[in-house]
Protein backbone atom coordinates (compact mmCIF):
# COMPACT_ATOMS: atom_id res chain seq x y z
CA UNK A 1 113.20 58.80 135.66
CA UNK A 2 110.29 60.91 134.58
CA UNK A 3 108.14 57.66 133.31
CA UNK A 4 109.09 56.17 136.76
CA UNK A 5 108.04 59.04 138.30
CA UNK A 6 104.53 58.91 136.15
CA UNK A 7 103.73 55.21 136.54
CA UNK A 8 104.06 55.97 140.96
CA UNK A 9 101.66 58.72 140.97
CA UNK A 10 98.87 57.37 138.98
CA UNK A 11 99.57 53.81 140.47
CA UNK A 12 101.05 54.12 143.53
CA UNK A 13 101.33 50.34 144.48
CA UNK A 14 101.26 47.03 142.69
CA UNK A 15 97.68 46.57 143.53
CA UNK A 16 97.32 49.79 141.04
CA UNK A 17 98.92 48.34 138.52
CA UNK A 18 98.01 44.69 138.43
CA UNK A 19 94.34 45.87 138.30
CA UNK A 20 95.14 48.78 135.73
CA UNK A 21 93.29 49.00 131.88
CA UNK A 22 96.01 48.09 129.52
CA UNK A 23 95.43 50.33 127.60
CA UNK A 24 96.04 53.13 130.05
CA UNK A 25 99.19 51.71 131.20
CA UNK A 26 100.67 51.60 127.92
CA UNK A 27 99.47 55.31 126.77
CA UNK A 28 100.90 56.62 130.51
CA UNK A 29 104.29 54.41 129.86
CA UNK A 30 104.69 55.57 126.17
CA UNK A 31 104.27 59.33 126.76
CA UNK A 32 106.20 59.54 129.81
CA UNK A 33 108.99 57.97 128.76
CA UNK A 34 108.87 59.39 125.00
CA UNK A 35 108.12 56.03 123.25
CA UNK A 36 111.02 54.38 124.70
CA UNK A 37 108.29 51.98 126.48
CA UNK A 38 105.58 50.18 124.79
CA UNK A 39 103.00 48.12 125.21
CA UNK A 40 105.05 45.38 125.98
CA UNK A 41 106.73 46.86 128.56
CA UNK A 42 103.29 47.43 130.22
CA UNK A 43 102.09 43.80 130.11
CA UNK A 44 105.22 42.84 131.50
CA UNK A 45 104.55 45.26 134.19
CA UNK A 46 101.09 44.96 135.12
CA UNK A 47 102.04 40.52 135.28
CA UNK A 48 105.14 41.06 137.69
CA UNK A 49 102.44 43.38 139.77
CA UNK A 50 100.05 40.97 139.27
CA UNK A 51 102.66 38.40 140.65
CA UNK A 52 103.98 40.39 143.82
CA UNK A 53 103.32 39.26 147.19
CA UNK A 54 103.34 42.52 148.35
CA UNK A 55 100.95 44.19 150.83
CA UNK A 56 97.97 46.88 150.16
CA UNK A 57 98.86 49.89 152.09
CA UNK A 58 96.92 52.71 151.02
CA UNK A 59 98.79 55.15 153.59
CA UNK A 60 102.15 54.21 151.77
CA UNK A 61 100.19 54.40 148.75
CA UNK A 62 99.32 58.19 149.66
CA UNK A 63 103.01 58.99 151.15
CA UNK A 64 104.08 58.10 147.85
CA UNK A 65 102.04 60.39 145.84
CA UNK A 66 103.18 63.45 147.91
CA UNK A 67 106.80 62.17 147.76
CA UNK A 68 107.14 62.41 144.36
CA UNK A 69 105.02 65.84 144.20
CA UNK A 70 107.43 67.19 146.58
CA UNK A 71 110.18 65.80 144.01
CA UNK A 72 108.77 66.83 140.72
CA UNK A 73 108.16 70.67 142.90
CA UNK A 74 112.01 70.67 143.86
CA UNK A 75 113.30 69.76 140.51
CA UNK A 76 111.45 72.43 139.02
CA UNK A 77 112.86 74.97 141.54
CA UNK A 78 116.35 73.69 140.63
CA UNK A 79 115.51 74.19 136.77
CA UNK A 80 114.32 77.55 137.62
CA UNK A 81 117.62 78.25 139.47
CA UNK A 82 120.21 76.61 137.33
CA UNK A 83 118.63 78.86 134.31
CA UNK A 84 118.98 82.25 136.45
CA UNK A 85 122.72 80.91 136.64
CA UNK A 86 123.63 80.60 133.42
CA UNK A 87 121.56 84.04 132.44
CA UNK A 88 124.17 85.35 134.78
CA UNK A 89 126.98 83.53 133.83
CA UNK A 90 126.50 84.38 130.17
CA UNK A 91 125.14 87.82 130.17
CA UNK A 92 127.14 89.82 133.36
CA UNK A 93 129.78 87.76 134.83
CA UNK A 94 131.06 86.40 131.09
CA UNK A 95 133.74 84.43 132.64
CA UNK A 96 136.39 82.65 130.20
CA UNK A 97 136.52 79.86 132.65
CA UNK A 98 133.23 78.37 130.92
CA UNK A 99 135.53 77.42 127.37
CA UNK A 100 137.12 75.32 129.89
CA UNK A 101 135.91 71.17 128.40
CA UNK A 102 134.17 70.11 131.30
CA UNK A 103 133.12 72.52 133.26
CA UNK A 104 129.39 73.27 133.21
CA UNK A 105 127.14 76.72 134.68
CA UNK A 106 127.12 75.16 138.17
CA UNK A 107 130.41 74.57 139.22
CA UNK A 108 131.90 77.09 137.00
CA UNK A 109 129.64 79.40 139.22
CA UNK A 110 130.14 77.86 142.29
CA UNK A 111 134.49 78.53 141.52
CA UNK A 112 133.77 82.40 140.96
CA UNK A 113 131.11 82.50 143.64
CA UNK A 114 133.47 81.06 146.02
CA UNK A 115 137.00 83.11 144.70
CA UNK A 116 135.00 86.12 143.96
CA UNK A 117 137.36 89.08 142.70
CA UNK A 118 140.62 87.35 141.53
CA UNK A 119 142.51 90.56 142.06
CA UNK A 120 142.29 89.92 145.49
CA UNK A 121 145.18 86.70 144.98
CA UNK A 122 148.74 87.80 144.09
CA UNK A 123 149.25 83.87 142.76
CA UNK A 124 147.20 80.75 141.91
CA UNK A 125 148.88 79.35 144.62
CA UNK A 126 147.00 81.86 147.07
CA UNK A 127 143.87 80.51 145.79
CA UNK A 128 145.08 77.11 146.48
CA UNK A 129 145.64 78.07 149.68
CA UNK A 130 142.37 79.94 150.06
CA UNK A 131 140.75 76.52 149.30
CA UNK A 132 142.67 74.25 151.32
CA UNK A 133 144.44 72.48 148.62
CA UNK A 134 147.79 73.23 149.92
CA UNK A 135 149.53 69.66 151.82
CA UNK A 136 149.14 69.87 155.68
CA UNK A 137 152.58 71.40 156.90
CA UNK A 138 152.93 67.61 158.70
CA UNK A 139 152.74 65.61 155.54
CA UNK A 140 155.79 64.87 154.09
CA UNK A 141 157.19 66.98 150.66
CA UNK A 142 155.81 63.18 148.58
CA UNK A 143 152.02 62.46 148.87
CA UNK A 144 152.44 58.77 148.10
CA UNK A 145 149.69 57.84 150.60
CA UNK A 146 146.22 57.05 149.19
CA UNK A 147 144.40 60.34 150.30
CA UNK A 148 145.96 63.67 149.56
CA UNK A 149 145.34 64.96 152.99
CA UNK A 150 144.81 68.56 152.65
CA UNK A 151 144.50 71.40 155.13
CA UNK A 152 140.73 71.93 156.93
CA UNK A 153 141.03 75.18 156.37
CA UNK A 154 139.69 77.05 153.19
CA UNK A 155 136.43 77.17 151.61
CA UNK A 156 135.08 73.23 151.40
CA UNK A 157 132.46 74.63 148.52
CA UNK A 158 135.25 75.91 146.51
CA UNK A 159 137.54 72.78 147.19
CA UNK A 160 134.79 70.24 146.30
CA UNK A 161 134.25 72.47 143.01
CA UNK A 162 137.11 72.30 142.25
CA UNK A 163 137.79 69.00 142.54
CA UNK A 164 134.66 67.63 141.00
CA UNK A 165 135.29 70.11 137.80
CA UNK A 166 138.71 68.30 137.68
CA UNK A 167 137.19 64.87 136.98
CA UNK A 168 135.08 66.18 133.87
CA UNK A 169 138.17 68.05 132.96
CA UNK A 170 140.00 65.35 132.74
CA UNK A 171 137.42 63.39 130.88
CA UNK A 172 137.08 66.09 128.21
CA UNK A 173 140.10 67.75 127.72
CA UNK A 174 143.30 65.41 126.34
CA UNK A 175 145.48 67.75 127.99
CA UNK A 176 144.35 67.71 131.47
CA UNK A 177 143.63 63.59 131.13
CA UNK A 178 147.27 63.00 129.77
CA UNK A 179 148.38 65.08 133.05
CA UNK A 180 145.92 62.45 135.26
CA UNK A 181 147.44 59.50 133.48
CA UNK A 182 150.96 60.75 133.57
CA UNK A 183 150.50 61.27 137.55
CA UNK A 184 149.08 57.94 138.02
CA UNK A 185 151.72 55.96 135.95
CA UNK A 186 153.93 57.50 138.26
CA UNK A 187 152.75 55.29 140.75
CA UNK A 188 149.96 57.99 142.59
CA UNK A 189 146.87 56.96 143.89
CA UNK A 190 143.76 58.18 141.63
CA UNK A 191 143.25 60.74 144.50
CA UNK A 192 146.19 62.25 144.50
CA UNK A 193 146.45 62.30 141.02
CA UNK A 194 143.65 63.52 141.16
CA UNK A 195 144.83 66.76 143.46
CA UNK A 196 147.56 67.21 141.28
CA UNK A 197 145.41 67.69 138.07
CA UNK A 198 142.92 70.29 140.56
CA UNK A 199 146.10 72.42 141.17
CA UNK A 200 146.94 72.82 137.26
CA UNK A 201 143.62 73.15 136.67
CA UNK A 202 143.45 76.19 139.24
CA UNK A 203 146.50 77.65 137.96
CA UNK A 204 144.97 77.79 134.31
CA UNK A 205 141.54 79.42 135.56
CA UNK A 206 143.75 82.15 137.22
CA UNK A 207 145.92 82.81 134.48
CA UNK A 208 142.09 83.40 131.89
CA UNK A 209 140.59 84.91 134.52
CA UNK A 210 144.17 87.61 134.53
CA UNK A 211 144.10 87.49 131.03
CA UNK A 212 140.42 87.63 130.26
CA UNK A 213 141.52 85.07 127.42
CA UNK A 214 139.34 81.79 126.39
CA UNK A 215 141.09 78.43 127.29
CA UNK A 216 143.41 77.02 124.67
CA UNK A 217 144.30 73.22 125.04
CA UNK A 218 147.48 71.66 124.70
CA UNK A 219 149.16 69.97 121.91
């Protein structure tokens, strides 16, 4: 959390902040955290410091302070990135796959990034393959087990994509959470459910991404 974040750096230690000016603590805590913190929040804060039987160590102290620089440097990086994504989602790549309920810039671009030109797979089922999502040829034809062992083989960023996008699918979108809930009732395991719901989920990105039309949800 950003005010986390905030209170560390200027007091990097409960020594800091059981011998901090009220005042400050309260005006750091309220505008890092928006107003969500006040001043009672600080009191309470600068007493359970005061009360710690914690040790001064200024070189922790100092580790700290470059720790969450490093973190606050990263995140912006990340920001930076994930913007340049979605510039390129939205303005050159102008996938369908992003009407999708669920799926977000990142692992909408991590899908394309990892399938690339679609025309290159005569069938959804050749991307499933392409991913490792097809059952190991020694599993039997029911996955009853409680891991949907799938093949090693494939791209593992476009399998955990994939599977991750599922989850929020599901969440979202009635349609793809009726499928989940249909699978489980059957008696499934919430992972193999689960790798049920990622193959109709890849079958409806490659039938947009044919199409070039926007997703349209089930009755």
């Amino acid at each position: 959390m950003t005010s986390v974040y905030s209170l560390l750096y200027e007091f990097p230690g409960a020594s800091y902040v059981a011998s901090a000016h009220l005042t400050r603590l309260t005006n750091l805590l309220s505008k890092a955290s928006k107003g969500h913190y006040s001043k009672d929040t600080a009191v309470l804060f600068r007493q359970t410091a005061r009360d710690s039987i914690g040790s001064v160590m200024p070189a922790k102290s100092l580790e700290l302070k470059h720790t969450i620089n490093l973190i606050q440097e990263l995140t912006s990086e990340i920001d930076e990135i994930e913007a340049a994504i979605k510039q390129i989602m939205d303005e050159e790549i102008k996938s369908p796959i992003l009407t999708i309920p669920g799926i977000s810039y990142r692992m909408g671009a991590m899908v394309i990034a990892e399938i690339g030109d679609f025309n290159r797979f005569d069938s959804a089922d050749k991307i499933l393959a392409y991913a490792g999502m097809s059952p190991s040829t020694y599993q039997s034809g029911q996955l009853d087990n409680c891991h949907s062992r799938m093949e090693k083989r494939g791209s593992r960023y476009l399998r955990y994509a994939l599977y991750n996008a599922t989850k929020y699918v599901c969440h979202w979108d009635k349609s793809f959470g009726a499928y989940l809930e249909k699978k489980r009732s059957e008696g499934k395991h919430y992972n193999v459910a689960l790798s049920h719901a990622a193959k109709k989920l890849v079958r409806t990105i490659f039938a947009m991404e044919r199409s070039g039309h926007p997703y349209i949800a089930s009755v």
